[in-house]
C-alpha atoms as a PDB file:
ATOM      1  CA  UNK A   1      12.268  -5.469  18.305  1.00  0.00           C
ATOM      2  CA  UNK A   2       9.870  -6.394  15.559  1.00  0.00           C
ATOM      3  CA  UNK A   3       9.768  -4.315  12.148  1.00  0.00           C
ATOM      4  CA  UNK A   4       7.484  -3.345  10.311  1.00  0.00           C
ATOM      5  CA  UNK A   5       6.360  -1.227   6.932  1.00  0.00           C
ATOM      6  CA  UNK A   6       3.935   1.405   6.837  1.00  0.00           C
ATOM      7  CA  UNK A   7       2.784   2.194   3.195  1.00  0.00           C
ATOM      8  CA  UNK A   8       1.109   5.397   3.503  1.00  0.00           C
ATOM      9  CA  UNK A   9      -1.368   7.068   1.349  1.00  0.00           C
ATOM     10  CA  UNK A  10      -1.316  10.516   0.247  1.00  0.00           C
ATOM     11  CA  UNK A  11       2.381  11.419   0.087  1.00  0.00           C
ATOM     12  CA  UNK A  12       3.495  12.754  -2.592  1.00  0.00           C
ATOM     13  CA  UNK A  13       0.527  13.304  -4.893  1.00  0.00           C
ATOM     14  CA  UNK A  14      -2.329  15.158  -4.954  1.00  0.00           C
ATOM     15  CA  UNK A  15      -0.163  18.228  -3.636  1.00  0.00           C
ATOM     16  CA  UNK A  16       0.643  16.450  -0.617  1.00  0.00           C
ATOM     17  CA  UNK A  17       4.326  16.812  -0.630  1.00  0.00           C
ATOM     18  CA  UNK A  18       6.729  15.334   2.161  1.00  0.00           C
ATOM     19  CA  UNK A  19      10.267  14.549   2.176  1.00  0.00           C
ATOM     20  CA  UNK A  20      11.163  11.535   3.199  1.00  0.00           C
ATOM     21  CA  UNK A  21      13.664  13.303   5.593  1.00  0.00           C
ATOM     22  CA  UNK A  22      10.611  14.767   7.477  1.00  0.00           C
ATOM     23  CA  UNK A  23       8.506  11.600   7.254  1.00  0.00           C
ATOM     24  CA  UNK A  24      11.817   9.852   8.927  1.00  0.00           C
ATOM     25  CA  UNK A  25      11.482  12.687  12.009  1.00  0.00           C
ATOM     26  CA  UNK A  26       8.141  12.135  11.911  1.00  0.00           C
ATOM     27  CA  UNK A  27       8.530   8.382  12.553  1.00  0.00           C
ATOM     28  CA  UNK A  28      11.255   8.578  15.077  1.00  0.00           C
ATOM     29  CA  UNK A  29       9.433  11.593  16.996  1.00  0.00           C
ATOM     30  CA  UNK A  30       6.604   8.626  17.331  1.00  0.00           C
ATOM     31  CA  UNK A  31       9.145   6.481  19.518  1.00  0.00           C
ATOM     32  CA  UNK A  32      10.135   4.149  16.847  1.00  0.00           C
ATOM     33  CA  UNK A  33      13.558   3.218  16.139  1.00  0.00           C
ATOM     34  CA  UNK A  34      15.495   2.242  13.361  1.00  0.00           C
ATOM     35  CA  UNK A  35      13.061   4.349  10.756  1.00  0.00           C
ATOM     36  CA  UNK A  36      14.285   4.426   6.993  1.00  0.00           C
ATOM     37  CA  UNK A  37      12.046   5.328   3.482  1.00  0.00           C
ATOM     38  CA  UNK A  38      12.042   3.255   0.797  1.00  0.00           C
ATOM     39  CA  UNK A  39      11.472   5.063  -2.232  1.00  0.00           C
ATOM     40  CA  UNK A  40       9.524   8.600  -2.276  1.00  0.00           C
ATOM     41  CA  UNK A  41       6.108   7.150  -2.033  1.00  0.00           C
ATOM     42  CA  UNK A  42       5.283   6.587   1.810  1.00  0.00           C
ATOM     43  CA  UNK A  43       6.975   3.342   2.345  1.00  0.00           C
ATOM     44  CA  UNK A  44       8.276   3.480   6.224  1.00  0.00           C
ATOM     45  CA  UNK A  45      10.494   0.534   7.572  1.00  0.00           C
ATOM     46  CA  UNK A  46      10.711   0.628  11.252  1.00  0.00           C
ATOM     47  CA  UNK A  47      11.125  -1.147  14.592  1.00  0.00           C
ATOM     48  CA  UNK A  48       8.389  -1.093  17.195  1.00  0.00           C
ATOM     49  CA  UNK A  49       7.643  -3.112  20.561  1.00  0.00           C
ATOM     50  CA  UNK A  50       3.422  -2.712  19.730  1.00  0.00           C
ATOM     51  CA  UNK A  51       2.308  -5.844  18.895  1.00  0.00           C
ATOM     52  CA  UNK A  52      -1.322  -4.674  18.207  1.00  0.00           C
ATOM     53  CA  UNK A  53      -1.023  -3.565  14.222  1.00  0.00           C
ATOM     54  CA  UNK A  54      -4.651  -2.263  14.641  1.00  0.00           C
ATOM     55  CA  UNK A  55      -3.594   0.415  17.423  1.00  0.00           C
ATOM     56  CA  UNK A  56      -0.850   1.177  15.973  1.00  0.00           C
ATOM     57  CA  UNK A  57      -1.935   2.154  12.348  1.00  0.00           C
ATOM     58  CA  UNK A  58      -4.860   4.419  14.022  1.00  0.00           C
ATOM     59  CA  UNK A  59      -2.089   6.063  15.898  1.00  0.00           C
ATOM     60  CA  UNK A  60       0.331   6.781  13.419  1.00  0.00           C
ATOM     61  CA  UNK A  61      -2.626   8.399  11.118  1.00  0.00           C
ATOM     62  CA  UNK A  62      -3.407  10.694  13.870  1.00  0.00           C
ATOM     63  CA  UNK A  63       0.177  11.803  14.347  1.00  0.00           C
ATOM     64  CA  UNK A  64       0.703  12.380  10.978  1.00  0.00           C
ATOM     65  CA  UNK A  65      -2.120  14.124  10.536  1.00  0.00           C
ATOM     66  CA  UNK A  66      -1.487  16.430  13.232  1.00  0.00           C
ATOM     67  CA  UNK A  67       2.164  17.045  11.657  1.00  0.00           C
ATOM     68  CA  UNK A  68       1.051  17.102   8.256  1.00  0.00           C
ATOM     69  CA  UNK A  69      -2.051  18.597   8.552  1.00  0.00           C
ATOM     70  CA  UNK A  70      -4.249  16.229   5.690  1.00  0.00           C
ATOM     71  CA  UNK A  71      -5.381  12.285   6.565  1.00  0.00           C
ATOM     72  CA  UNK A  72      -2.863   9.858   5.652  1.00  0.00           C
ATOM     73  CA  UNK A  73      -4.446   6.409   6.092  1.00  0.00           C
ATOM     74  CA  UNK A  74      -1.964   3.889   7.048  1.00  0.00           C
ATOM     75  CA  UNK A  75      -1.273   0.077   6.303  1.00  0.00           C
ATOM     76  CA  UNK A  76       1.226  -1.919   8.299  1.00  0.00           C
ATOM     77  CA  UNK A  77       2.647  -5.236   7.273  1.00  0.00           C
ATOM     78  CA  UNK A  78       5.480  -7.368   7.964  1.00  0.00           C
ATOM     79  CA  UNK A  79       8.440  -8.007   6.213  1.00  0.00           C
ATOM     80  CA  UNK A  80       7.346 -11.832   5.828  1.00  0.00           C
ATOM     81  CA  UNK A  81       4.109 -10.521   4.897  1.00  0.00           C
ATOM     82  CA  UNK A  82       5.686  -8.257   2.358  1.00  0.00           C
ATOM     83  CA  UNK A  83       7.575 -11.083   0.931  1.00  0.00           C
ATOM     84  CA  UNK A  84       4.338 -13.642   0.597  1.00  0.00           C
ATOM     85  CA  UNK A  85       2.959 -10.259  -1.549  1.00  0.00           C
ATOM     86  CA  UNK A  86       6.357 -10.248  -3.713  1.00  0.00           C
ATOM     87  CA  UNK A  87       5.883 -14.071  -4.647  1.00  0.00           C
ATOM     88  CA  UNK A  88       1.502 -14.083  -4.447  1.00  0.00           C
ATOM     89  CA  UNK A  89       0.831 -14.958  -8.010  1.00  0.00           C
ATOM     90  CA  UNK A  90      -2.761 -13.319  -8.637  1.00  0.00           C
ATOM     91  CA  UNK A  91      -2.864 -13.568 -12.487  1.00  0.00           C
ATOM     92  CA  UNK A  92      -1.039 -15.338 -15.461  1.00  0.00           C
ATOM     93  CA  UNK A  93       3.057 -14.947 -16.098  1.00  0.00           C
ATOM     94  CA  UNK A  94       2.011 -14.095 -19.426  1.00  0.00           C
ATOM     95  CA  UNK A  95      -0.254 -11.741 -18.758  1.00  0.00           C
ATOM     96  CA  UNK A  96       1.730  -9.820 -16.227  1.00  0.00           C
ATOM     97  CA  UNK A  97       4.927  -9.775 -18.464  1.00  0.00           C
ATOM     98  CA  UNK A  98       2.677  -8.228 -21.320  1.00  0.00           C
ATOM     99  CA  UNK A  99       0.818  -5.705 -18.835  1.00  0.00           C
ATOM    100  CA  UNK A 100       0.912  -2.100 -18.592  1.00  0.00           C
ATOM    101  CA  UNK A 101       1.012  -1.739 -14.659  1.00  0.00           C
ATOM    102  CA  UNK A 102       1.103  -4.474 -12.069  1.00  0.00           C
ATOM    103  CA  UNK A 103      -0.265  -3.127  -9.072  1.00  0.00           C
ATOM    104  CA  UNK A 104      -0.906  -3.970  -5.116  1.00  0.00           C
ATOM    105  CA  UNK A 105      -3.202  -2.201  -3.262  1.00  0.00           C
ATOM    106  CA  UNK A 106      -3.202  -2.350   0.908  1.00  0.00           C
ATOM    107  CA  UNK A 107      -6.077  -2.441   2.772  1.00  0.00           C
ATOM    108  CA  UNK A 108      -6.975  -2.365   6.605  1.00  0.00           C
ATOM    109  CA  UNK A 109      -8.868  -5.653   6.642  1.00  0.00           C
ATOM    110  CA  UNK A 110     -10.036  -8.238   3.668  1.00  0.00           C
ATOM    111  CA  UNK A 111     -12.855  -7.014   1.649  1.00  0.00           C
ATOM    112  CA  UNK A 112     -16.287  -8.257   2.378  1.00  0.00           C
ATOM    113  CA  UNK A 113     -18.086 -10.395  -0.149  1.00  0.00           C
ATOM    114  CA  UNK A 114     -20.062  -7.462  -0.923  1.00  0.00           C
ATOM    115  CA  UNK A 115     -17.103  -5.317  -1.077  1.00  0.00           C
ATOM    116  CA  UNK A 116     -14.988  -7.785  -3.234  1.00  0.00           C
ATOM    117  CA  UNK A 117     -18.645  -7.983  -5.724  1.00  0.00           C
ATOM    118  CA  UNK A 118     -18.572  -4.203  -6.031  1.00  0.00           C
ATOM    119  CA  UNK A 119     -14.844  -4.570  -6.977  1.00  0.00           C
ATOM    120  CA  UNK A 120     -15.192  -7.172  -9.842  1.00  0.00           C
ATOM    121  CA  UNK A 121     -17.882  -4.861 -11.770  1.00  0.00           C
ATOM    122  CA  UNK A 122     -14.875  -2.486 -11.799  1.00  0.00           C
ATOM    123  CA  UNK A 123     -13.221  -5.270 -14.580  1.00  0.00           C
ATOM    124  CA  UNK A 124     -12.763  -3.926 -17.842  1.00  0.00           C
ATOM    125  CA  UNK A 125     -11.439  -5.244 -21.332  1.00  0.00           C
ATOM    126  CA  UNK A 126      -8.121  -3.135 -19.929  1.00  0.00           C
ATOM    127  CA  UNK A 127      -8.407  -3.763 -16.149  1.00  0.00           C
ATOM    128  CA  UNK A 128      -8.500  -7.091 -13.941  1.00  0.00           C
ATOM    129  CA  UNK A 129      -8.464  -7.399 -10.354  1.00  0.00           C
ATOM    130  CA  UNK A 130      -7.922 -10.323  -7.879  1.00  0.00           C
ATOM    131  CA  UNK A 131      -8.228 -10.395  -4.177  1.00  0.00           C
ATOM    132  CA  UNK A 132      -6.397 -11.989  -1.731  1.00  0.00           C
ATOM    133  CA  UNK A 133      -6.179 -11.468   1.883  1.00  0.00           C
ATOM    134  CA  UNK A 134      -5.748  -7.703   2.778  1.00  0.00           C
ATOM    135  CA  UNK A 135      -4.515  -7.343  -0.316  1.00  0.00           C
ATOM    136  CA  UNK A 136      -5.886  -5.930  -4.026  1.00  0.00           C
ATOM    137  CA  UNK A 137      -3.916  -7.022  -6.798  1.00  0.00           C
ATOM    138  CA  UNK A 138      -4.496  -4.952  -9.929  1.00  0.00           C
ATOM    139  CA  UNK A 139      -3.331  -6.058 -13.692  1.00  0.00           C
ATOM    140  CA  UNK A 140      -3.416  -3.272 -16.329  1.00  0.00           C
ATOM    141  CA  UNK A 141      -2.733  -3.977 -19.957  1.00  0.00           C
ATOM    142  CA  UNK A 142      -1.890  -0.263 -20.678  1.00  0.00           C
ATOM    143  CA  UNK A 143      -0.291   2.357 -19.192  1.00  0.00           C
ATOM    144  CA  UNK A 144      -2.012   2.921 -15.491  1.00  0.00           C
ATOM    145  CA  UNK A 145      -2.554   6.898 -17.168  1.00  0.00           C
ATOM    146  CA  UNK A 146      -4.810   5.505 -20.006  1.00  0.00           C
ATOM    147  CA  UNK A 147      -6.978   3.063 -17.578  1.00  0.00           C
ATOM    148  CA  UNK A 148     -10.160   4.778 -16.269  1.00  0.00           C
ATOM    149  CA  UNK A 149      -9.632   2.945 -12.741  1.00  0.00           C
ATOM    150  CA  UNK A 150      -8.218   5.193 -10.192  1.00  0.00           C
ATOM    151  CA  UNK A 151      -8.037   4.179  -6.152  1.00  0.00           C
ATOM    152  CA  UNK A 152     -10.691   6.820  -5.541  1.00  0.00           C
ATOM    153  CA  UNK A 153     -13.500   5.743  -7.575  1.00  0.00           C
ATOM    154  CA  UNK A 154     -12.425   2.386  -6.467  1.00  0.00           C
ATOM    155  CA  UNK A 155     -12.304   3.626  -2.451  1.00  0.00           C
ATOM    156  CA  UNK A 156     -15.912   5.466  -3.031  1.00  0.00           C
ATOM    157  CA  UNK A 157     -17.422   2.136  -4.728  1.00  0.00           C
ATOM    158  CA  UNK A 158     -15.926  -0.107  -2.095  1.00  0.00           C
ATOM    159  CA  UNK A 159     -16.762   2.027   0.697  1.00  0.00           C
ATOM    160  CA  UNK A 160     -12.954   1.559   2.234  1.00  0.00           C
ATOM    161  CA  UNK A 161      -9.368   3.128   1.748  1.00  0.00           C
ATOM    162  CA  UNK A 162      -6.563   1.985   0.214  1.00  0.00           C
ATOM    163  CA  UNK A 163      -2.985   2.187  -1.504  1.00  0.00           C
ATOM    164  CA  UNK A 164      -1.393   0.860  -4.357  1.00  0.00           C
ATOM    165  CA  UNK A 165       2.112   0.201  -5.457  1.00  0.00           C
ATOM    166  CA  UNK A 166       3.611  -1.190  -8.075  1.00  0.00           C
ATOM    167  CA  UNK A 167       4.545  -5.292  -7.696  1.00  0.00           C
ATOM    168  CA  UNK A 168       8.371  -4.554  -8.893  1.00  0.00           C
ATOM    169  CA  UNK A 169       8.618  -1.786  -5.922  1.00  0.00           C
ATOM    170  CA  UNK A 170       6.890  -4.356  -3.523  1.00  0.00           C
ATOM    171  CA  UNK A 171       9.593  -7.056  -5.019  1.00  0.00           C
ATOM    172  CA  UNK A 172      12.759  -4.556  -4.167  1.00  0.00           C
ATOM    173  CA  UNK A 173      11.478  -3.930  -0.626  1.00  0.00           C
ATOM    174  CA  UNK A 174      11.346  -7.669  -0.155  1.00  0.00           C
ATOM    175  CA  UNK A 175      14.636  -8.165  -1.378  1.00  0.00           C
ATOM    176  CA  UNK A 176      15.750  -5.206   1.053  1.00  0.00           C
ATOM    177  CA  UNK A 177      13.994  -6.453   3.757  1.00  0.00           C
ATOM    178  CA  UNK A 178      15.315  -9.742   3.243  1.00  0.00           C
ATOM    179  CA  UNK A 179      18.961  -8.844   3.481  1.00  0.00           C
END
């Protein structure tokens, strides 16, 4: 049975509190088997026979917004997808080892050209951004609290949802999914 990773947006901030015991129930009350959390941040590893991703994201964020009662949009990727994120190399070694945050943010489908225009004016002296499949990688040279870019003035510019994580979190689930 294929596995998969559901990053999930909205747990654990804004007041949205789940444990990852619940989010585990939740998962396996869905019918999939195998479910484990990676950190406290939404990351769900599980086993599923659906093979279409699209379906299957739609449904989970309907589920656990009936259980939880708020929307939690939902990304799905593969562990060989998660790996090709790990190693991606979207800016500079220098400039990452010298960086504030290194982030990745998920997204449902690649940004349009538009989309990915609206995203570049977002570049600051402090902030850089590079695109790359479904995928927004974000390089801050201070700490992610003294940036001015936050994922909902980016989601309201770009007119689409998404969820970041940090590249050394997205590194350790590779490794763990690679064992």
């Amino acid at each position: 049975m294929p596995r998969l990773i559901a990053f999930l947006r909205a747990i654990n901030v804004g007041g949205h509190t789940v444990t990852m015991e619940a989010l585990r129930s939740h998962f396996s009350a869905m019918g999939f088997k195998a479910v484990e959390t990676f950190i406290a941040s939404g990351n769900v590893i599980f086993e599923t026979a659906s093979k279409d991703l699209g379906v299957l994201e739609k449904n989970i964020e309907k589920q656990l917004h009936q259980a939880l009662g708020f929307e939690v949009k939902t990304f799905l990727r593969t562990p060989e997808e998660v790996a090709a994120i790990a190693k991606y190399q979207a800016f500079k070694k220098a400039a990452v080892e010298s960086a504030g945050a290194y982030c990745v943010g998920f997204l449902s489908a690649p940004l349009s050209q538009e989309q990915e225009k609206t995203l570049m004016e977002l570049k600051t002296d402090v902030d850089d951004f590079h695109v790359h499949g479904r995928e927004i990688y974000w390089l801050c040279k201070v700490k992610q609290s003294d940036s001015k870019f936050s994922n909902a003035r980016m989601e309201k510019k770009i007119k689409t949802a998404a969820t970041f994580r940090g590249v050394n979190t997205i590194s350790r689930l590779a490794a763990k999914l690679g064992e």
